[in-house]
C-alpha atoms as a PDB file:
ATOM      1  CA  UNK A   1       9.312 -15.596  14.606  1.00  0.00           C
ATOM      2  CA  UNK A   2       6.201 -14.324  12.574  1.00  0.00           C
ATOM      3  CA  UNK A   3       3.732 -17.138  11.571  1.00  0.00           C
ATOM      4  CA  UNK A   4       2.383 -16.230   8.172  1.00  0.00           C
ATOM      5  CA  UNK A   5      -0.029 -18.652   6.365  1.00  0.00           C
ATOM      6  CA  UNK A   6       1.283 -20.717   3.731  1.00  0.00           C
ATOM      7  CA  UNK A   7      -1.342 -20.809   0.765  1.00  0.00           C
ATOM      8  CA  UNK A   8      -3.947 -19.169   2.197  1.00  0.00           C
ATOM      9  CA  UNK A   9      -7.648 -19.990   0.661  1.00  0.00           C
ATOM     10  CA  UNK A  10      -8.135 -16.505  -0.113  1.00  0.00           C
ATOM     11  CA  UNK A  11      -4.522 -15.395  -1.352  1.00  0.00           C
ATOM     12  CA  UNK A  12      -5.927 -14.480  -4.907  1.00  0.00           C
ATOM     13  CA  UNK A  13      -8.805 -12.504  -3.249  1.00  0.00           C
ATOM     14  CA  UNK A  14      -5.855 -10.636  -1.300  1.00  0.00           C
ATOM     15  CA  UNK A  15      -3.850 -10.338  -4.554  1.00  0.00           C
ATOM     16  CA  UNK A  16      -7.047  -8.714  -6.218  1.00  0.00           C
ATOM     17  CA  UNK A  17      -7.847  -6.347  -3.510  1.00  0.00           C
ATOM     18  CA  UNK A  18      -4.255  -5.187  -3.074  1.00  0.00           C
ATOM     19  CA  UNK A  19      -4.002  -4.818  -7.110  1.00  0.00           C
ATOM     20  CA  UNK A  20      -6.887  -2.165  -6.647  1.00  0.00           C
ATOM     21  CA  UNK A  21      -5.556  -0.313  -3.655  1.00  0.00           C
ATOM     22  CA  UNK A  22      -2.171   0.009  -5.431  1.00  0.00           C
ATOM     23  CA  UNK A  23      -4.325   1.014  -8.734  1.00  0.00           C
ATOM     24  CA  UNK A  24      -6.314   3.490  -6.873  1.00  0.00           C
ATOM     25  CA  UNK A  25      -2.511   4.854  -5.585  1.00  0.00           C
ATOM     26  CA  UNK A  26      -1.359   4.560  -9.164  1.00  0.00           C
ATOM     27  CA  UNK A  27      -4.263   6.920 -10.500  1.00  0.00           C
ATOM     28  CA  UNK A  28      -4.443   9.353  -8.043  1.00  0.00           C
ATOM     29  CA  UNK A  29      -0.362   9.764  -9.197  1.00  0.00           C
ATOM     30  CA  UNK A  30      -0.961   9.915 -12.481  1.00  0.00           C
ATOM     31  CA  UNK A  31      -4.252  12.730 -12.390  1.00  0.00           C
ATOM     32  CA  UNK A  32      -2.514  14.628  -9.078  1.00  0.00           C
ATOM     33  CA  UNK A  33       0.808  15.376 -11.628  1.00  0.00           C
ATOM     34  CA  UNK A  34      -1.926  16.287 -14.363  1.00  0.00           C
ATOM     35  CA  UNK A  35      -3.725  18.320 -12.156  1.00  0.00           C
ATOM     36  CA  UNK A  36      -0.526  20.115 -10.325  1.00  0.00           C
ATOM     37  CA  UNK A  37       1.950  20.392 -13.834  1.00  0.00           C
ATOM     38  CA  UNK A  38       3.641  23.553 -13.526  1.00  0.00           C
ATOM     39  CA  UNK A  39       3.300  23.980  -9.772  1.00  0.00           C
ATOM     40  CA  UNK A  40       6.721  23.788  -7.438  1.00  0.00           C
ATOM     41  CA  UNK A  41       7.221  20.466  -6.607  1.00  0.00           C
ATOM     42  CA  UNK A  42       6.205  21.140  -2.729  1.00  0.00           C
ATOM     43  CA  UNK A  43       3.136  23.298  -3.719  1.00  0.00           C
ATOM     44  CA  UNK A  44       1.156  23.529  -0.829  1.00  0.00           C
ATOM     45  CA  UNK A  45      -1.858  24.478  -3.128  1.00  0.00           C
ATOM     46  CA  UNK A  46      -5.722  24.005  -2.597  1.00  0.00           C
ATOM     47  CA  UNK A  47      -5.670  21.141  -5.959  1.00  0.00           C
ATOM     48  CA  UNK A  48      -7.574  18.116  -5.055  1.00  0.00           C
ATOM     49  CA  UNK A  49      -7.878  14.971  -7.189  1.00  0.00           C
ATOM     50  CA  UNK A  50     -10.324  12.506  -6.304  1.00  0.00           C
ATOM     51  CA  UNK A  51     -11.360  14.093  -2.957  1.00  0.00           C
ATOM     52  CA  UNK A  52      -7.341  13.798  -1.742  1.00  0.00           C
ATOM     53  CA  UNK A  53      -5.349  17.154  -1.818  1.00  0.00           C
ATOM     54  CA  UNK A  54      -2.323  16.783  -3.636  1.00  0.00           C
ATOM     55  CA  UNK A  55       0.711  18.543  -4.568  1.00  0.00           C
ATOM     56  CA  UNK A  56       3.954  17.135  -7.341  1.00  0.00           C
ATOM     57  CA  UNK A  57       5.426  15.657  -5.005  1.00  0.00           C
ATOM     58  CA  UNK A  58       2.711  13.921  -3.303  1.00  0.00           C
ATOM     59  CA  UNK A  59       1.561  12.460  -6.508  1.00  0.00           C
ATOM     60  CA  UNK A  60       4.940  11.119  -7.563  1.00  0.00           C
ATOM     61  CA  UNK A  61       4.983   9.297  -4.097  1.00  0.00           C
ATOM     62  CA  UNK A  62       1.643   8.094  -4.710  1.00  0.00           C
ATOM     63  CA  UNK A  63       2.449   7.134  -8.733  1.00  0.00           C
ATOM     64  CA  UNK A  64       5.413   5.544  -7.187  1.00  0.00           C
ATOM     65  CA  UNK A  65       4.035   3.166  -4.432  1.00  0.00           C
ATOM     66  CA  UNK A  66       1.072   2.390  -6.921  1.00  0.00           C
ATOM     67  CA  UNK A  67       3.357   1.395  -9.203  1.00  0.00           C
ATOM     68  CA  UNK A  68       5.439  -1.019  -6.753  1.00  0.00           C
ATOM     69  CA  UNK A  69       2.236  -2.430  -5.174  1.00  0.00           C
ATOM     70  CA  UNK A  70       0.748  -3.170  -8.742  1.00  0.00           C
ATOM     71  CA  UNK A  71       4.105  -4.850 -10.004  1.00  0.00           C
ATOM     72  CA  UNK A  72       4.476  -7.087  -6.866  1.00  0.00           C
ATOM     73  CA  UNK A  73       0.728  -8.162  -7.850  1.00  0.00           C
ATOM     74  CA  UNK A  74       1.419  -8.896 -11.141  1.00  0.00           C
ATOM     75  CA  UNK A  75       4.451 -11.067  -9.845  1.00  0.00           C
ATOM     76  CA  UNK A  76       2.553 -13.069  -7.354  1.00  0.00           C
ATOM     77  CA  UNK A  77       4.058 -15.623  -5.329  1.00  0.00           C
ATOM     78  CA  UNK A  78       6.564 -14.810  -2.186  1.00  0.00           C
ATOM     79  CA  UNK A  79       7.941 -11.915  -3.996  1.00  0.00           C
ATOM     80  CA  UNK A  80       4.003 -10.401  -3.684  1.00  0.00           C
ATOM     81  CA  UNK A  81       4.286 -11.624   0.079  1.00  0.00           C
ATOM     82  CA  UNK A  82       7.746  -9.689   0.662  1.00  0.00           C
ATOM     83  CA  UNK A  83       7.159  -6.977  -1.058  1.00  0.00           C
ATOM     84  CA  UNK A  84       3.682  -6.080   0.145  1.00  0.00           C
ATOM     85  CA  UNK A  85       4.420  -6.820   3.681  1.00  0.00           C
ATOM     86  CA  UNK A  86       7.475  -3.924   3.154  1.00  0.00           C
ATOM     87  CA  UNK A  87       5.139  -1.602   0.773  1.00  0.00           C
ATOM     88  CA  UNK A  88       2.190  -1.986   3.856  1.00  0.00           C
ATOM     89  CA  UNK A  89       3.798  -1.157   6.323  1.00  0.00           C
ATOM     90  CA  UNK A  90       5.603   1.692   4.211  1.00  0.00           C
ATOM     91  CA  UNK A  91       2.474   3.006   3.238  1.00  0.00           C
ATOM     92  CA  UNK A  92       1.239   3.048   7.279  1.00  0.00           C
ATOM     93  CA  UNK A  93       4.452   4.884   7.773  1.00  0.00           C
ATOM     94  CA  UNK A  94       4.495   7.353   5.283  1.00  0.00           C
ATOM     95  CA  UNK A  95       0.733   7.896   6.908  1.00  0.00           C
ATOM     96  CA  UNK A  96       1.834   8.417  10.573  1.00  0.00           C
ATOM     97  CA  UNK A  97       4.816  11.299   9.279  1.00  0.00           C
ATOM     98  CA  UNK A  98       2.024  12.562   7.413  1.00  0.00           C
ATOM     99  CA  UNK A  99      -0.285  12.849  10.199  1.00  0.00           C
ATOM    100  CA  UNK A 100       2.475  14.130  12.997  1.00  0.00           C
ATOM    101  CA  UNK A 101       3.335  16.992  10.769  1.00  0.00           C
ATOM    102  CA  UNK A 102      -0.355  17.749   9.512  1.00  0.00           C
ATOM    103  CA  UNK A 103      -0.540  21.090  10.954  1.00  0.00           C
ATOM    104  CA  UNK A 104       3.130  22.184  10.392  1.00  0.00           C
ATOM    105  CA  UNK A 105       4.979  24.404   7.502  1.00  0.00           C
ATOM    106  CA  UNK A 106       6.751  21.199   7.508  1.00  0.00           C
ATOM    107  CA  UNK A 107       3.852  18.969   5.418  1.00  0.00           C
ATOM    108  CA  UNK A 108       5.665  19.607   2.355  1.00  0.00           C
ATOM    109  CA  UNK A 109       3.073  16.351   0.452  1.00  0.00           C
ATOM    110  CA  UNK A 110       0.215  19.132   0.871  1.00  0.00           C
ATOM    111  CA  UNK A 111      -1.744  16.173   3.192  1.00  0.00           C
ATOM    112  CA  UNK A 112      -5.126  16.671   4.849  1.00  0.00           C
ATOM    113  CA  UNK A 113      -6.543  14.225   7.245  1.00  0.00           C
ATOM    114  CA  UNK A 114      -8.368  12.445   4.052  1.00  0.00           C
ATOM    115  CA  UNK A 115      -4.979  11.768   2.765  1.00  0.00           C
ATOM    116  CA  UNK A 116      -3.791  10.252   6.152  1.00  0.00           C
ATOM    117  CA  UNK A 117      -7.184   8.697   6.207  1.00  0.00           C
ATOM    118  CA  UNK A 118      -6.822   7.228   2.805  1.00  0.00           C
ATOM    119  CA  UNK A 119      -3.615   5.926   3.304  1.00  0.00           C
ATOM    120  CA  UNK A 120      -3.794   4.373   6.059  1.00  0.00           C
ATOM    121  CA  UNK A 121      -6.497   1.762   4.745  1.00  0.00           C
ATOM    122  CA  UNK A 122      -4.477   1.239   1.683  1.00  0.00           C
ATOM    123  CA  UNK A 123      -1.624   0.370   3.766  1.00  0.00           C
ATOM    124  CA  UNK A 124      -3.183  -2.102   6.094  1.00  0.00           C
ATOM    125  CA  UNK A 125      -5.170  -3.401   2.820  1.00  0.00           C
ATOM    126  CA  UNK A 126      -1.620  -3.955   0.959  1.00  0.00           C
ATOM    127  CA  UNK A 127      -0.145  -5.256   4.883  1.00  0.00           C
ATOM    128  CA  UNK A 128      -2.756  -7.775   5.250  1.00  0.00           C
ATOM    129  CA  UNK A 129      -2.403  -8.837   1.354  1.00  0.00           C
ATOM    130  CA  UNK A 130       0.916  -9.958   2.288  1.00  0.00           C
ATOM    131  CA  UNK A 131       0.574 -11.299   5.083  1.00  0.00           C
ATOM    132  CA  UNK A 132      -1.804 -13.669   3.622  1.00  0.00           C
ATOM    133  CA  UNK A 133       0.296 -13.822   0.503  1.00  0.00           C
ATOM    134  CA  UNK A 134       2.431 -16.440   1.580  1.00  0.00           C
ATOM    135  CA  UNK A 135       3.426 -19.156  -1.017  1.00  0.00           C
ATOM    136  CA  UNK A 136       5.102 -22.709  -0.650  1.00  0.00           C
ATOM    137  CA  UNK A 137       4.747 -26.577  -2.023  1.00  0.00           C
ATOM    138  CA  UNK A 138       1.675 -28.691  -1.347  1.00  0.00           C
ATOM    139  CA  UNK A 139       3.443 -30.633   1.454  1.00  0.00           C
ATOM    140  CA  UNK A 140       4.265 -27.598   3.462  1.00  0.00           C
ATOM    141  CA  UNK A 141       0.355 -26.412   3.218  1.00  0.00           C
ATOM    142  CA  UNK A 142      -0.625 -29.896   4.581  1.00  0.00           C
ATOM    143  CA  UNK A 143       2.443 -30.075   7.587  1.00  0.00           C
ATOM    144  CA  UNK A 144       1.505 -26.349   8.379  1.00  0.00           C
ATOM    145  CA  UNK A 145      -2.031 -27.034   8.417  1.00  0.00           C
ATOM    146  CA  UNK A 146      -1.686 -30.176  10.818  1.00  0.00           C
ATOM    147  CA  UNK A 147       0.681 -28.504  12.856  1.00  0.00           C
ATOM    148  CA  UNK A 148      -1.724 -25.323  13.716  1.00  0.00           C
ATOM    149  CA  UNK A 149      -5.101 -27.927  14.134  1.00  0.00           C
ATOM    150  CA  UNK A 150      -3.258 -30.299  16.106  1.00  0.00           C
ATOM    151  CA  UNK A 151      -0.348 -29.208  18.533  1.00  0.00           C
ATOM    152  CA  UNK A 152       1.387 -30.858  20.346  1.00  0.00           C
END
């Protein structure tokens, strides 16, 4: 079984750099369907939006995920944990498809390697968030602590 850290000193730092990464997704959504309204939804056009190429459907993904990451950050607790840990390695996912089908009539999300690039840290940023995202009473903190500084 996975050993995640319950209430992890820097959990609100986490929360706070996850809120961004799933902002910066959010806003590259939001300006990539400006940008590409009108287009055919698997455009594979030369429109780029805050140096990442972009297409409609790429920036609904992107307004999408943005949108999930930023609402399990405004939620906090273990639903921020689950969900981020899920939306990470989503993300890191979404990158590697992205990546084996860079150079193919079959990258209908109009990628380049920035994209891939791009997403990948935001994925392991919004992994790592929720892995450190952990929540649970005071007592558990203090057994869990004990238990990893002193085994057994």
């Amino acid at each position: 079984m996975a050993h995640y850290p319950l209430n992890h000193h820097l959990r609100p730092a986490y929360r706070v750099v996850a809120g961004a990464a799933g902002g910066f997704l959010a806003l590259f959504g939001v300006l990539g369907i400006a940008a590409t309204w009108g287009d055919p939804f698997f455009h594979r056009g030369h429109d780029w939006v805050l140096g990442l190429r972009a297409n409609p459907a790429g920036a609904w993904l992107a307004t999408l995920l943005g949108i999930a990451i930023l609402a399990a950050v405004v939620v906090g607790g273990n639903v921020h944990h689950h969900a981020n840990v899920v939306l990470g390695w989503g993300v890191l996912g979404v990158a590697m498809v992205l990546l084996a089908l860079l150079q193919t009539d079959a990258n209908i999300l109009n990628a380049s390697m920035v994209n891939i690039i791009v997403l990948t840290v935001i994925g392991l940023v919004v992994l790592t968030a929720g892995l450190y995202g952990k929540v649970g009473s005071a007592e558990a903190g203090r057994e869990e602590s004990a238990a990893a500084h002193n085994p057994v």
